[in-house]
Protein backbone atom coordinates (compact mmCIF):
# COMPACT_ATOMS: atom_id res chain seq x y z
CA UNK A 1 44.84 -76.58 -28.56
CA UNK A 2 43.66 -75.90 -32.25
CA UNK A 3 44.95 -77.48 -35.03
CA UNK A 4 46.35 -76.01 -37.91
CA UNK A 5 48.46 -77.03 -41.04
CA UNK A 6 51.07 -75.79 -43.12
CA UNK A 7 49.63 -75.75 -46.12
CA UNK A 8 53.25 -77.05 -47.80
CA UNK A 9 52.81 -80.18 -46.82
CA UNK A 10 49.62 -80.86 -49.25
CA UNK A 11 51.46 -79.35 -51.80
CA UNK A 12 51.52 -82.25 -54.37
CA UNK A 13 47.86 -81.89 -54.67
CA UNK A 14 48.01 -78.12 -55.43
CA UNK A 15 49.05 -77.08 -58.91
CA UNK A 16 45.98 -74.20 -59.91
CA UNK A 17 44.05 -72.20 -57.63
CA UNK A 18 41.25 -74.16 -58.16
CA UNK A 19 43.14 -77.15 -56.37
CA UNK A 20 43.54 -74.82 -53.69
CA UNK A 21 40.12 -73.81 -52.69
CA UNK A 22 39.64 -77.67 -52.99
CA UNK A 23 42.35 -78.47 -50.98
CA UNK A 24 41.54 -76.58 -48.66
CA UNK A 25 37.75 -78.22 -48.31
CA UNK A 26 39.83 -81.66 -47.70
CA UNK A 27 41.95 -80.57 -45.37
CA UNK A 28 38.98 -79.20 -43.07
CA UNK A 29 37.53 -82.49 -43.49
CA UNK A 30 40.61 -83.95 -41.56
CA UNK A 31 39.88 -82.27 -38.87
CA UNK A 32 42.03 -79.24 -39.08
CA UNK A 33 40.81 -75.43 -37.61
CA UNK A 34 43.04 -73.35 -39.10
CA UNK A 35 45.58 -73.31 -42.26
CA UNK A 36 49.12 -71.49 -42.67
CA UNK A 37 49.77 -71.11 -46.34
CA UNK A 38 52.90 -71.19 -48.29
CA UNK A 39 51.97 -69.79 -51.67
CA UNK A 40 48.70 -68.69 -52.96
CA UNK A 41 48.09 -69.90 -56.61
CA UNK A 42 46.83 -66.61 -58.16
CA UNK A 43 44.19 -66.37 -55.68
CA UNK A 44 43.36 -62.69 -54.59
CA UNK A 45 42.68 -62.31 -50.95
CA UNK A 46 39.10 -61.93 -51.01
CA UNK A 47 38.64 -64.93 -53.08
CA UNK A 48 40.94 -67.19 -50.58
CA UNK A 49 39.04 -65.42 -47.40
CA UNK A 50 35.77 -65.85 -48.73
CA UNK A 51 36.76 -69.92 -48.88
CA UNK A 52 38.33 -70.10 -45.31
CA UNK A 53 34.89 -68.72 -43.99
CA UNK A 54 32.97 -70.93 -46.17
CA UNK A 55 34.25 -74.18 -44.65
CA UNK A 56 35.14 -72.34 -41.09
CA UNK A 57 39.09 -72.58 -41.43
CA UNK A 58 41.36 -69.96 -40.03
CA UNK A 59 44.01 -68.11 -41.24
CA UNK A 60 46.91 -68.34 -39.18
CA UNK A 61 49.77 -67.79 -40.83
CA UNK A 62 51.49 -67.64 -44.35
CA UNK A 63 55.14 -68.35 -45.66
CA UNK A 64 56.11 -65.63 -48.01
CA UNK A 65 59.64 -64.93 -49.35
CA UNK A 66 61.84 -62.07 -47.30
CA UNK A 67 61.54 -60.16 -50.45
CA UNK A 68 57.30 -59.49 -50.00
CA UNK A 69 58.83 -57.70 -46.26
CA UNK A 70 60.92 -54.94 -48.30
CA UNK A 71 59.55 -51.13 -48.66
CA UNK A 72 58.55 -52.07 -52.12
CA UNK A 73 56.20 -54.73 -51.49
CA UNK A 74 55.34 -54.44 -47.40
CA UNK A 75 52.15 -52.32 -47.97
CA UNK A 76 51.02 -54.49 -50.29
CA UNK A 77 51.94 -57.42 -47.89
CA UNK A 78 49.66 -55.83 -45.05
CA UNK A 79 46.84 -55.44 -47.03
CA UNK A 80 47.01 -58.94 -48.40
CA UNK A 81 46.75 -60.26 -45.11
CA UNK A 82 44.73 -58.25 -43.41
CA UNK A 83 41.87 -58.97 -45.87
CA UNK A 84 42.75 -62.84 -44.44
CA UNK A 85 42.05 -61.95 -41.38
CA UNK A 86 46.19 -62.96 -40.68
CA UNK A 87 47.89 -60.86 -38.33
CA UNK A 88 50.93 -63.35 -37.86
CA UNK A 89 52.45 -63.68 -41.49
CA UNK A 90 56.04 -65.01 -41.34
CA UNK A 91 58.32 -66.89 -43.80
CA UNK A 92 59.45 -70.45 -44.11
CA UNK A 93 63.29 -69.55 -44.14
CA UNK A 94 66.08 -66.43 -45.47
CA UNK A 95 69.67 -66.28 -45.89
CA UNK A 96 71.35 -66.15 -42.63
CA UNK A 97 75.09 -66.93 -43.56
CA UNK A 98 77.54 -65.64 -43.68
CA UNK A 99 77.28 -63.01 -41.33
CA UNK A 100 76.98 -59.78 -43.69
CA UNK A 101 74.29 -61.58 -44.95
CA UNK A 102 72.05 -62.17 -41.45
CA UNK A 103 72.81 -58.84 -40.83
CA UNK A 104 70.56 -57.96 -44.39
CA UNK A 105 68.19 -60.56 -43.41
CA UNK A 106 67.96 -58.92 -39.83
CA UNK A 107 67.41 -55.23 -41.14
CA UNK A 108 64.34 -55.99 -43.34
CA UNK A 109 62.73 -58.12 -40.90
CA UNK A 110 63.47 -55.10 -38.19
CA UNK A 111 62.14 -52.63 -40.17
CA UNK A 112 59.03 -54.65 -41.33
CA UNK A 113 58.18 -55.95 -37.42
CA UNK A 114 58.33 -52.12 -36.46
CA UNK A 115 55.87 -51.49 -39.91
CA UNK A 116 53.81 -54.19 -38.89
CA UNK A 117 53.57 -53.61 -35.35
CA UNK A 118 51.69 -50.39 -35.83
CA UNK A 119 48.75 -52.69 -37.74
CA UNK A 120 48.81 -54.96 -34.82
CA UNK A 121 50.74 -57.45 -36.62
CA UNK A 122 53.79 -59.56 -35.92
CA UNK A 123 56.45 -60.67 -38.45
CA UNK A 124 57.84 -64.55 -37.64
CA UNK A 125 61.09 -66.59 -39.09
CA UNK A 126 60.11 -70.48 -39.50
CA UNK A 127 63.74 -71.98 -38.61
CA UNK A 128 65.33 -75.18 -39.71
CA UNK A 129 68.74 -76.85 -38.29
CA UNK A 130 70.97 -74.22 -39.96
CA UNK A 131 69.90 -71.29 -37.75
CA UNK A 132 71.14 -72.90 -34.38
CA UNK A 133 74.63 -73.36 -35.79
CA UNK A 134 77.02 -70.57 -35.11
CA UNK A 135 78.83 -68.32 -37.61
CA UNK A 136 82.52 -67.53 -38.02
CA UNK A 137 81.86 -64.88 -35.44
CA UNK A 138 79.79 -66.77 -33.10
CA UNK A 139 76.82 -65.09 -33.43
CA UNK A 140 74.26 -67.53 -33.60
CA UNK A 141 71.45 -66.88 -36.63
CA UNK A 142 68.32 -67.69 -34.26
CA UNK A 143 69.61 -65.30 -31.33
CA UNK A 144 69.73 -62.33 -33.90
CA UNK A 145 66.43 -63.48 -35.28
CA UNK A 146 64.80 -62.79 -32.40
CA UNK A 147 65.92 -59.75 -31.33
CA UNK A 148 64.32 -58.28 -34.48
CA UNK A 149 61.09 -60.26 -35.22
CA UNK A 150 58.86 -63.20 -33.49
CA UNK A 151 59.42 -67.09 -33.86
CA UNK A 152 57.56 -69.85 -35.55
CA UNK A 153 60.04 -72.53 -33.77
CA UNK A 154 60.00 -75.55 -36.33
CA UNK A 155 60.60 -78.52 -33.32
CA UNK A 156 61.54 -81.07 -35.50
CA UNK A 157 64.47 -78.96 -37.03
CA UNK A 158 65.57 -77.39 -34.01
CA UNK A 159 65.90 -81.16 -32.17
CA UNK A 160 67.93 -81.99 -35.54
CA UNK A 161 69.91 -79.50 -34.62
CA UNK A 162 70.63 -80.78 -30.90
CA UNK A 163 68.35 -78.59 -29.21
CA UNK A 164 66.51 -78.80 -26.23
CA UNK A 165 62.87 -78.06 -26.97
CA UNK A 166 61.41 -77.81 -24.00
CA UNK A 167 64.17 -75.38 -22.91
CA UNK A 168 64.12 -73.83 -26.07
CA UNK A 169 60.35 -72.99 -25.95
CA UNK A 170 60.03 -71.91 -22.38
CA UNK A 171 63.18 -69.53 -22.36
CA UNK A 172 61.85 -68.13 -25.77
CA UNK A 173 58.24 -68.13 -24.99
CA UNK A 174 57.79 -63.97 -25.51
CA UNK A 175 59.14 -64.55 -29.40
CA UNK A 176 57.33 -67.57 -29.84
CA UNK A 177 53.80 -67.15 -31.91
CA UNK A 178 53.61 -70.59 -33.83
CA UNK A 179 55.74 -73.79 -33.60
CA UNK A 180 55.50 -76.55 -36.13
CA UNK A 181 54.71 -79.69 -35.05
CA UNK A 182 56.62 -82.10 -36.75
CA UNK A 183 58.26 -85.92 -36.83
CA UNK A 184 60.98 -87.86 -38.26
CA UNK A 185 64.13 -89.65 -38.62
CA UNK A 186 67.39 -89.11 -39.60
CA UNK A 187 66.38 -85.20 -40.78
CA UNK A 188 63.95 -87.25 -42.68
CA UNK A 189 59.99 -86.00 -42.17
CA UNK A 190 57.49 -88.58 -41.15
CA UNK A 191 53.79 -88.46 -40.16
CA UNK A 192 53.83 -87.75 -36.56
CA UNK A 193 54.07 -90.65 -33.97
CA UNK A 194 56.46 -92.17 -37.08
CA UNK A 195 59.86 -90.73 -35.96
CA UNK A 196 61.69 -90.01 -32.88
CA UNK A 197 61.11 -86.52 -32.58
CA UNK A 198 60.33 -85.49 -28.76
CA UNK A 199 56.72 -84.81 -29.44
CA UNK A 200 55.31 -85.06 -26.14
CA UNK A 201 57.71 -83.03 -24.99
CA UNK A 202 56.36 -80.21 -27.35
CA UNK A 203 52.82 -80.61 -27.42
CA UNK A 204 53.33 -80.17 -23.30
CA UNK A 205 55.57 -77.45 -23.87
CA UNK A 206 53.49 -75.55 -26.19
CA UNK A 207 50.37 -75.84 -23.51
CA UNK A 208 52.70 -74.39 -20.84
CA UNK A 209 53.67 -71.31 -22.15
CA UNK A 210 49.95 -70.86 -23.90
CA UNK A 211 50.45 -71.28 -27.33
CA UNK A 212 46.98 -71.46 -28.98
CA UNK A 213 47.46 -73.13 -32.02
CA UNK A 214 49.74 -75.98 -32.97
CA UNK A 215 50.64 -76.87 -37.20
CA UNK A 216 50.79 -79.59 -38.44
CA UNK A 217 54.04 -79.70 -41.35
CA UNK A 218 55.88 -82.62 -43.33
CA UNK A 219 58.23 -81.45 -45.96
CA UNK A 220 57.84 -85.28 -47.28
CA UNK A 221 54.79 -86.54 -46.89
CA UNK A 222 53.79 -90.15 -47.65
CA UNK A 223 52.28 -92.06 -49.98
CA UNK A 224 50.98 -88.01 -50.75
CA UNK A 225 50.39 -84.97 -48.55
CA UNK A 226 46.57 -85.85 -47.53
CA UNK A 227 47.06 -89.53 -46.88
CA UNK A 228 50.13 -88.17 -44.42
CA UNK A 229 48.24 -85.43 -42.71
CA UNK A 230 45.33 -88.21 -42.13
CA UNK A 231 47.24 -90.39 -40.01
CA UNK A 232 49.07 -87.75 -38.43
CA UNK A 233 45.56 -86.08 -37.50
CA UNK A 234 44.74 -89.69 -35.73
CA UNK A 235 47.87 -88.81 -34.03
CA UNK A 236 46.48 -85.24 -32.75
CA UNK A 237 43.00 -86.46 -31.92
CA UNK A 238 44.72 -88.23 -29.52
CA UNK A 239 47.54 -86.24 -28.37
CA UNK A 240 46.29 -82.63 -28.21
């Protein structure tokens, strides 16, 4: 499988665009094939793509807010990313509760999947624990998600949340475009092979049901976001 990372997880290194196109040269010296970003500095998309092909990285996803999927913005959105060569762009969360809310969430990210879908594109919702627990009506966030726009299954979160991954991932495999590698304890991120997360479980998982790429993500990364992702690459050299 390729490796990717989420960009986030670097992010105390990142405060200009300049830091990013430099960031981005470290992080393909770790190892890593592909990046998913979560912000892009200023950076226009020529100037970003121009980078990734430059040091052979991959665009394979982004975290944008719900609001760049709205009429207003969603042209702009496709043209953004298609000029990355990203035809998976997906956010890393959106208000899901109560339920008048999910049901706002669930109409913009309908309407852009079906916009998107004529490009060749997909639209994906990154989860954490929140989205597994039901509503006052018992509809549960991540079931409605899915029924109106792919998956980027985050497997730390979602075994947080009491999950069974390996179920998860195999009766959701159709949805599924991304999942987020991920380790930890006590809904604390660690590098992986630092926590108790059921990462075997995933990686084997994710080869089942043909997932190309797996990324790489720690929302807390220690002693900074490129000493993490080092040891956690150590951990993928010999894992993947």
């Amino acid at each position: 499988m390729k490796k990717a990372i989420q960009m986030y997880s670097v992010r105390d290194h990142i405060k200009t665009g300049d830091d990013m196109l430099e960031i981005l040269g470290e992080v393909k010296k770790l190892g890593f094939d592909g990046v998913e970003f979560a912000g892009y500095f200023g950076l226009s998309a020529e100037t970003l793509k121009a980078r990734l092909d430059e040091l052979g990285l991959v665009c394979v996803g982004t975290h944008i807010g719900l609001d760049n999927y709205e009429p207003g913005k969603i042209e702009e959105t496709i043209r953004f990313h298609k000029v990355l060569g990203c035809d998976t762009i997906g956010m890393g969360g959106a208000p899901t509760r109560p339920s008048i809310v999910l049901k706002k969430t669930c109409k913009i990210l309908k309407a852009a999947s079906e916009r998107l879908a004529k490009e060749g594109m997909k639209v994906y919702f990154h989860n954490h624990s929140g989205e597994f627990k039901p509503l006052r009506n018992k509809v549960v966030p991540i079931d409605a998600l899915k029924e109106v726009c792919s998956l980027e299954v985050d497997t730390y979160w979602s075994f947080c949340a009491g999950i069974d991954n390996h179920q998860f991932l195999t009766e959701n495999k159709d949805k599924i475009v991304h999942v987020h590698l991920k380790d930890g304890i006590d809904h604390h991120p660690k590098a992986l092979g630092e926590g108790n997360c059921d990462l075997a479980t995933v990686i084997k998982t994710a080869k089942e049901i043909g997932l190309e790429w797996v990324i790489l993500e720690n929302d807390d990364p220690t002693p900074n976001g490129l000493a993490d992702a080092a040891r956690s690459m150590e951990f993928m050299k010999k894992n993947l």
